[in-house]
Structure formats: C-alpha cells, structure tokens
N, C-alpha and C. Protein backbone atom coordinates (compact mmCIF):
# COMPACT_ATOMS: atom_id res chain seq x y z
N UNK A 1 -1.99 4.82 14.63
CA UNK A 1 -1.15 5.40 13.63
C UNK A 1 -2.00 6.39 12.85
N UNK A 2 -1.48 7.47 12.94
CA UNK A 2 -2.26 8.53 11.99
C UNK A 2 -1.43 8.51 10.49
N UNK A 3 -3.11 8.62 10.04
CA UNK A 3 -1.84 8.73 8.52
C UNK A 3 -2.03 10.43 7.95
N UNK A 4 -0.91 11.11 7.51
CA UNK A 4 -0.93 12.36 7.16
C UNK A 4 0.46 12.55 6.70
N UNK A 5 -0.07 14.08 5.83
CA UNK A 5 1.05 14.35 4.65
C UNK A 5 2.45 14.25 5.54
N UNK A 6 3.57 13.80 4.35
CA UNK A 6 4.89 13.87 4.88
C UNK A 6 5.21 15.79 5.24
N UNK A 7 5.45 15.66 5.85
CA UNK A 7 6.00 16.92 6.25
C UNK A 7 7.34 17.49 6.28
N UNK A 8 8.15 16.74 6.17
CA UNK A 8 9.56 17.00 5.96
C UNK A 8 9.73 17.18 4.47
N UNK A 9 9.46 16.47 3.83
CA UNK A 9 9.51 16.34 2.24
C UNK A 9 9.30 17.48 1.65
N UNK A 10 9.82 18.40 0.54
CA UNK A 10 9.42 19.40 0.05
C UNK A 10 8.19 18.67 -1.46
N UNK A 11 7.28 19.75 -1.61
CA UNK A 11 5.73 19.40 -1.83
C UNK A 11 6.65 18.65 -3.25
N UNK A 12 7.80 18.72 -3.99
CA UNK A 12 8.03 18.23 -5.25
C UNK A 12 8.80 16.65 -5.03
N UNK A 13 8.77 16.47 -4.13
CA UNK A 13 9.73 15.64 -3.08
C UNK A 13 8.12 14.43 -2.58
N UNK A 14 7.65 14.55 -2.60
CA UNK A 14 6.76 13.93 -2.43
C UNK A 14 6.12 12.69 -2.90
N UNK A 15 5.98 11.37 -2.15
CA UNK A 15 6.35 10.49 -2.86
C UNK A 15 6.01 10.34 -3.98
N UNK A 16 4.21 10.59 -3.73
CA UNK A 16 3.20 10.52 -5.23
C UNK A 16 2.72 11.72 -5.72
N UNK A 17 3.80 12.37 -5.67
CA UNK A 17 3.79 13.56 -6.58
C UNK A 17 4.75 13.08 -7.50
N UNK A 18 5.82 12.12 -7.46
CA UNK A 18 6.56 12.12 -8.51
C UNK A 18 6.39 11.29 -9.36
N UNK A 19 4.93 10.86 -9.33
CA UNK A 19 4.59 9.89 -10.73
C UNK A 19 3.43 9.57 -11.03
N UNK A 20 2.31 10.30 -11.76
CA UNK A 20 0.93 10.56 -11.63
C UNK A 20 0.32 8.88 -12.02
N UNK A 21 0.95 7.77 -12.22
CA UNK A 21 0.22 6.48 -12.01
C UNK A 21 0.66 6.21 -11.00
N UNK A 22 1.30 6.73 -9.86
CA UNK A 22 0.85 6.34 -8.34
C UNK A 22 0.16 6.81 -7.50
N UNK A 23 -1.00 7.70 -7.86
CA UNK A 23 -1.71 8.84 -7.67
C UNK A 23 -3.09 7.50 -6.73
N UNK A 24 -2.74 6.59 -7.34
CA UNK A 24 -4.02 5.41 -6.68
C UNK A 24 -3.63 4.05 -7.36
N UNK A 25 -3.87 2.75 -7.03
CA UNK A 25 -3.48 1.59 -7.58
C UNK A 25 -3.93 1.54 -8.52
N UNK A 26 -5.10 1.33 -8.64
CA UNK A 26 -5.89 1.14 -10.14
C UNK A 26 -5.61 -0.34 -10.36
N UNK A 27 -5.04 -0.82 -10.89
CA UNK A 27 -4.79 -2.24 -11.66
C UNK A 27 -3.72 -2.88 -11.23
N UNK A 28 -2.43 -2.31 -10.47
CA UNK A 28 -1.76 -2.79 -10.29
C UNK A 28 -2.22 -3.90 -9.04
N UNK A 29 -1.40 -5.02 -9.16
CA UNK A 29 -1.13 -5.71 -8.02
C UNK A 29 -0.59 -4.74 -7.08
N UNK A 30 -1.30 -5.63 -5.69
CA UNK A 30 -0.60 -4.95 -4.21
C UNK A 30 1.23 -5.44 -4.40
N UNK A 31 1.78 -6.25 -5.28
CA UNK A 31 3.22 -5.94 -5.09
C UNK A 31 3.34 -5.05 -6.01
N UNK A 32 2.88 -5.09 -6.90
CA UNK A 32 3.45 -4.00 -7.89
C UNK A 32 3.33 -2.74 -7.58
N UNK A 33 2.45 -2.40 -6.52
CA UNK A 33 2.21 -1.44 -6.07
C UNK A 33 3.03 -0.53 -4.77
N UNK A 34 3.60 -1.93 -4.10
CA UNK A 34 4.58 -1.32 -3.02
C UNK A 34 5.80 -1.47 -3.89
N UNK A 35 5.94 -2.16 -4.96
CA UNK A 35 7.08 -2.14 -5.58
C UNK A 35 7.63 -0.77 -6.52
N UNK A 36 6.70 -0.10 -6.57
CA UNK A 36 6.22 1.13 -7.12
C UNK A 36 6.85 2.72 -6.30
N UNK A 37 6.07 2.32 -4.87
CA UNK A 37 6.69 3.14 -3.80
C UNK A 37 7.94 3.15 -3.56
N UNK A 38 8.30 1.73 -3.32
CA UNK A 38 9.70 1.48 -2.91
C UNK A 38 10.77 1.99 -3.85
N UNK A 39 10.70 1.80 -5.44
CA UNK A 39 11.43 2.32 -6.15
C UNK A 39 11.29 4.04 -6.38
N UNK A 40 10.21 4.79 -5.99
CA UNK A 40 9.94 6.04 -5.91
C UNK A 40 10.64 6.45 -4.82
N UNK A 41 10.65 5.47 -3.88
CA UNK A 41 11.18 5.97 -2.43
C UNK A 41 13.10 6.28 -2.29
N UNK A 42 13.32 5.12 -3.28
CA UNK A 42 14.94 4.58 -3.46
C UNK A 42 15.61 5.68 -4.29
N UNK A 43 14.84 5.91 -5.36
CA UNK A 43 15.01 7.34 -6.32
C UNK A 43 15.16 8.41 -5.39
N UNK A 44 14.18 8.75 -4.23
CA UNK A 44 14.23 10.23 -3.78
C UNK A 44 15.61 9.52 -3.10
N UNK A 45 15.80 8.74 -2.11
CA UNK A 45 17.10 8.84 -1.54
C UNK A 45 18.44 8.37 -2.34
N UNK A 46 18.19 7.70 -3.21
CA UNK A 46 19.44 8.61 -4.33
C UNK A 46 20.12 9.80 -4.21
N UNK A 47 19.13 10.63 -4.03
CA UNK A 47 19.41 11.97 -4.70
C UNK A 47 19.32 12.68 -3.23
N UNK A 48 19.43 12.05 -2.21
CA UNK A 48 19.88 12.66 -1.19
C UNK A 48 18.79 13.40 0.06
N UNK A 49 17.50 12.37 -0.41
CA UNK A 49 16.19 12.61 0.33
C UNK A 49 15.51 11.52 0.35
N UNK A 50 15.96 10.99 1.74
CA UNK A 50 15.14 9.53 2.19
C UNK A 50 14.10 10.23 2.70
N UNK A 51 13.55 9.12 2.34
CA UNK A 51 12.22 8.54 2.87
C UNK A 51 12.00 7.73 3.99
N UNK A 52 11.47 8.27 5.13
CA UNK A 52 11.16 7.12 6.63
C UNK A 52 10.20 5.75 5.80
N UNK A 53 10.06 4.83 6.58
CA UNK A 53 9.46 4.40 6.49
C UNK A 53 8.25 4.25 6.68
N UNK A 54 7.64 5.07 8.26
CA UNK A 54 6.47 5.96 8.13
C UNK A 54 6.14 6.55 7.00
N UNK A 55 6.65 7.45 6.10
CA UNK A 55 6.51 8.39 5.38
C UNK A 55 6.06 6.88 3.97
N UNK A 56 6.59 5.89 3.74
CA UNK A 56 6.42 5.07 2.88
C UNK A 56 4.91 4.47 2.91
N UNK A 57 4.54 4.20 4.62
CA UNK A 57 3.45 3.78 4.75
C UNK A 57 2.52 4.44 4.74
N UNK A 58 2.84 5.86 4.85
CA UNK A 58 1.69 6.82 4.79
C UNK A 58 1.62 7.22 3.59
N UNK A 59 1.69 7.01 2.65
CA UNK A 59 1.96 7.20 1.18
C UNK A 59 1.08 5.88 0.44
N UNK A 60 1.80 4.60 0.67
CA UNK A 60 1.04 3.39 0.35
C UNK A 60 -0.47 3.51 1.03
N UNK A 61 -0.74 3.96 1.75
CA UNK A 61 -2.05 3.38 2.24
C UNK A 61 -3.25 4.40 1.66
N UNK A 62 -2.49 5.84 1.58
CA UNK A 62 -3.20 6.87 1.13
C UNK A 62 -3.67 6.91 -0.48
N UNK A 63 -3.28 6.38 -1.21
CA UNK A 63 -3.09 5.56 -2.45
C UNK A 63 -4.29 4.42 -2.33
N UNK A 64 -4.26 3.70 -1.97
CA UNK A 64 -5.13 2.44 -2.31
C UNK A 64 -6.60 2.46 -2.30
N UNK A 65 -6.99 1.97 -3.44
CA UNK A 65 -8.42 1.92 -3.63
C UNK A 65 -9.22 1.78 -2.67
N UNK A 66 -10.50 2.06 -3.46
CA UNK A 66 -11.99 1.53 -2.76
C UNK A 66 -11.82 0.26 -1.33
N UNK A 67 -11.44 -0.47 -2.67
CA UNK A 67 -11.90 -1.88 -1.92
C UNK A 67 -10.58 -2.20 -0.60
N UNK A 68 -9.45 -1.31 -0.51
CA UNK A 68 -9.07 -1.64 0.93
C UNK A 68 -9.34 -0.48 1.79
N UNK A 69 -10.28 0.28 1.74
CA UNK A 69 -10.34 0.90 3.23
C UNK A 69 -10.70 0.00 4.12
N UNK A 70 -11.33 -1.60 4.22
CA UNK A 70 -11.08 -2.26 5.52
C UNK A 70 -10.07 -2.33 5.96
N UNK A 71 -8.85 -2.63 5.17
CA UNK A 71 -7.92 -3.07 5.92
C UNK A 71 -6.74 -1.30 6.11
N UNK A 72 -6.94 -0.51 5.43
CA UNK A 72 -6.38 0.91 5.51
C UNK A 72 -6.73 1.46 7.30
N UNK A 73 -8.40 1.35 7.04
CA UNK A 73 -8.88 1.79 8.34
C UNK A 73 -8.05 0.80 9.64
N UNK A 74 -8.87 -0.69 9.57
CA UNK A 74 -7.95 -1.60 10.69
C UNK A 74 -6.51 -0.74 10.75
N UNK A 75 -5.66 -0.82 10.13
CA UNK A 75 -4.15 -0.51 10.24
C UNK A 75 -3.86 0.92 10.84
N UNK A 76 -4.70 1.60 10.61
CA UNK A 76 -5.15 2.82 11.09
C UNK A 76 -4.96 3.17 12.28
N UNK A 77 -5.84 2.56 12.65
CA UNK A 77 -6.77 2.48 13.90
C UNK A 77 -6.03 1.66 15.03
N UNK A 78 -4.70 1.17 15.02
CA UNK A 78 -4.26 0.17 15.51
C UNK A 78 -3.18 1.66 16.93
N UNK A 79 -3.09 1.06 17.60
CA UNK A 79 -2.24 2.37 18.62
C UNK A 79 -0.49 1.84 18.52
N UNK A 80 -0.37 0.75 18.39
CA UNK A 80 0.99 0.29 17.84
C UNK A 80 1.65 0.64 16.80
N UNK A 81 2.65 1.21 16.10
CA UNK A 81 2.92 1.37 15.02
C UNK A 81 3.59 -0.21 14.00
N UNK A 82 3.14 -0.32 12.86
CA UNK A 82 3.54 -1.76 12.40
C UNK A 82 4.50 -1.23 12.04
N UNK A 83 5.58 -2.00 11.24
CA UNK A 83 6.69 -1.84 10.12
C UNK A 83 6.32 -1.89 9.12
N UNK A 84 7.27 -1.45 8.41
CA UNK A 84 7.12 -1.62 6.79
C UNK A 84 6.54 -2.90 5.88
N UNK A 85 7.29 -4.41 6.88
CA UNK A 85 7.44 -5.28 6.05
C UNK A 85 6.22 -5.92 6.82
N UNK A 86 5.68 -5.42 8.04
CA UNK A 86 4.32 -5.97 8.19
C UNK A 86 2.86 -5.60 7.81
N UNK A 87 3.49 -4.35 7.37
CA UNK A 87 1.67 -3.65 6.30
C UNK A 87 1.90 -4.29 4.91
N UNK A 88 3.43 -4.67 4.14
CA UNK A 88 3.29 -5.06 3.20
C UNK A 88 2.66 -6.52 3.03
N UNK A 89 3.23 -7.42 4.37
CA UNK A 89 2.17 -8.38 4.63
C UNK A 89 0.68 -8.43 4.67
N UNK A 90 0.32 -7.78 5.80
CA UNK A 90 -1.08 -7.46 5.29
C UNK A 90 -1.93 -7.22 4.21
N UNK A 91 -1.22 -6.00 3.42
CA UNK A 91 -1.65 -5.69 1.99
C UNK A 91 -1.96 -7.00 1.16
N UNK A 92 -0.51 -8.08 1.16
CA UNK A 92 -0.41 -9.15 0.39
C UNK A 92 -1.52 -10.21 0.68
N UNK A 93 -1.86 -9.88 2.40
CA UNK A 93 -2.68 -11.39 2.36
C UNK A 93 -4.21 -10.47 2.20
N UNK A 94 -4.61 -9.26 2.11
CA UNK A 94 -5.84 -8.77 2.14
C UNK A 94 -5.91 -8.60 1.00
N UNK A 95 -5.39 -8.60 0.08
CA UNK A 95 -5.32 -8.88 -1.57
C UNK A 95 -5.27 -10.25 -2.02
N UNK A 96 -5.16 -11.30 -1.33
CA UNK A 96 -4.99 -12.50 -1.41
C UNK A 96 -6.60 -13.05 -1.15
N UNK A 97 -6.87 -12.34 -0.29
CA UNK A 97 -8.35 -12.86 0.61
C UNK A 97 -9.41 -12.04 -0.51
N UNK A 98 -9.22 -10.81 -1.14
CA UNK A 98 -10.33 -10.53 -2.16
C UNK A 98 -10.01 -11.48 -3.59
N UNK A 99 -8.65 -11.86 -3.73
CA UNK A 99 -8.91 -12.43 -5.14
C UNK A 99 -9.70 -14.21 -4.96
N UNK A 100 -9.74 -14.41 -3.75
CA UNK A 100 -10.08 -15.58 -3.40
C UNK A 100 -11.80 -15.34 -3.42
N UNK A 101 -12.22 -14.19 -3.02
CA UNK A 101 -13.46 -13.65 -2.76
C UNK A 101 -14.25 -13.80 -3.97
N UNK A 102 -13.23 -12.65 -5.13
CA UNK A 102 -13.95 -12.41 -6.64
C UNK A 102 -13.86 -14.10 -7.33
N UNK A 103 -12.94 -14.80 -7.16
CA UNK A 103 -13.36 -16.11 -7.48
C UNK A 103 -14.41 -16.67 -7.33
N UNK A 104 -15.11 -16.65 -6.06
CA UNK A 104 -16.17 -17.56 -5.39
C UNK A 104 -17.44 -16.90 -6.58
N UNK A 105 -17.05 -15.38 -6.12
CA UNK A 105 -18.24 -14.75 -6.71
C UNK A 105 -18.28 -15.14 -8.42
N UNK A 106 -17.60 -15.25 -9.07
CA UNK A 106 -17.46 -15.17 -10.36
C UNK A 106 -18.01 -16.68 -10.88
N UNK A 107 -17.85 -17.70 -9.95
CA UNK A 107 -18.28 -19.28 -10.41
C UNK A 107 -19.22 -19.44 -9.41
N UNK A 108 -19.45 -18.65 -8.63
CA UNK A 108 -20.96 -19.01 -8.50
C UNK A 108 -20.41 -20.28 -6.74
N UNK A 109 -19.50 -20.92 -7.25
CA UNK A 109 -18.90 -21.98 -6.29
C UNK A 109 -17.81 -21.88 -5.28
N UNK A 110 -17.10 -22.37 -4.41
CA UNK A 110 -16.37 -22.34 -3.64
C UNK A 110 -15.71 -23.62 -3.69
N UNK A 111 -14.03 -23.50 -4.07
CA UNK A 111 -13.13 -24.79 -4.25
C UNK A 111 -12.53 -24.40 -2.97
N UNK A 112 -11.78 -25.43 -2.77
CA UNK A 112 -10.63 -25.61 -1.58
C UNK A 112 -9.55 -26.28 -2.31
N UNK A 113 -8.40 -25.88 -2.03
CA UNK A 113 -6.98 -26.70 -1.83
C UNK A 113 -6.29 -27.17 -0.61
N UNK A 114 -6.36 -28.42 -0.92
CA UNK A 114 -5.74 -29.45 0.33
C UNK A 114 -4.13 -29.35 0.17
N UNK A 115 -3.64 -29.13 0.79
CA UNK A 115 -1.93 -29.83 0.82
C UNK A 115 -1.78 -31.06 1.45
C-alpha cells in the first residue's frame, strides 16, 4: 500500500487541511484520533465530497507521530490492501502495546493481569 496525497480531493478539500489540530496526533488518543478523521471525513461528504476509505487511511497514517512509524511502515509495506476497520485495529492494539510499554518503564516493574 502506498501512502500518498489524495488526488481527487481539491487541495481545500483535504482531509487535514481542514483542521490544523489534525495536522499530527500530538496528545490525542489513537481513538480520538480516528475519531477526528472520521468526523472530518463525514463533514466533507455532507457537503457532497466523500472520502474513500483509502483516502481516510492515507490521511490517518500520514498524521501520526514519532512513535508509530513501526507500525505506519509495517502497514505500509504490506502488498495487500487492509480496510478501514483493520488499521483502526491495529492503531488500537499498537497504542495499547506502548501504553503497556511506558508503564513498565515508568515503575521500573512489570505486572500481569490474569482473567
């Protein structure tokens, strides 16, 4: 999957052109963050300019910080194209797997939860 500018979209039409705190995550949570797109995305087709879902994922991924080009690149790099609702998976559990990370690091220790 290559990721690159939407091309259909006119440059004002663009997802993260239309809201300079989606310009990169920064602080948000990874839902708040596709939740972000998705409502940017729902707005342009309102008004009579959808958004593919390619065009959603190439938008979300181009956006995200530092700390996911592992999983930006992996998804990347993959010759299959995923869906929508399976990069948002990913996102969720590779955001799941660093807050589990900065934990360990922060106490020094490593807990487990049993079910």
């Amino acid at each position: 999957m290559l990721l690159r500018k939407s091309s259909h979209l006119p440059r004002e039409l663009d997802l993260c052109s239309c809201d300079y705190s989606c310009k990169q995550k920064n602080s948000m949570s990874i839902i708040e963050f596709i939740m972000k797109i998705k409502s940017l995305s729902d707005s342009l087709t309102a008004i009579g300019e959808p958004v593919s879902d390619q065009d959603q994922i190439m938008n979300l991924l181009a956006r995200l910080g530092f700390y996911y080009n592992f999983v930006v690149t992996s998804i990347s790099a993959r010759d299959n194209q995923l869906s929508l609702e399976d990069i948002h998976s990913l996102l969720l559990t590779f955001e799941h797997r660093l807050e589990q990370h900065n934990f360990v690091d922060e106490t020094g220790t490593m807990t487990a939860n049993f079910a």
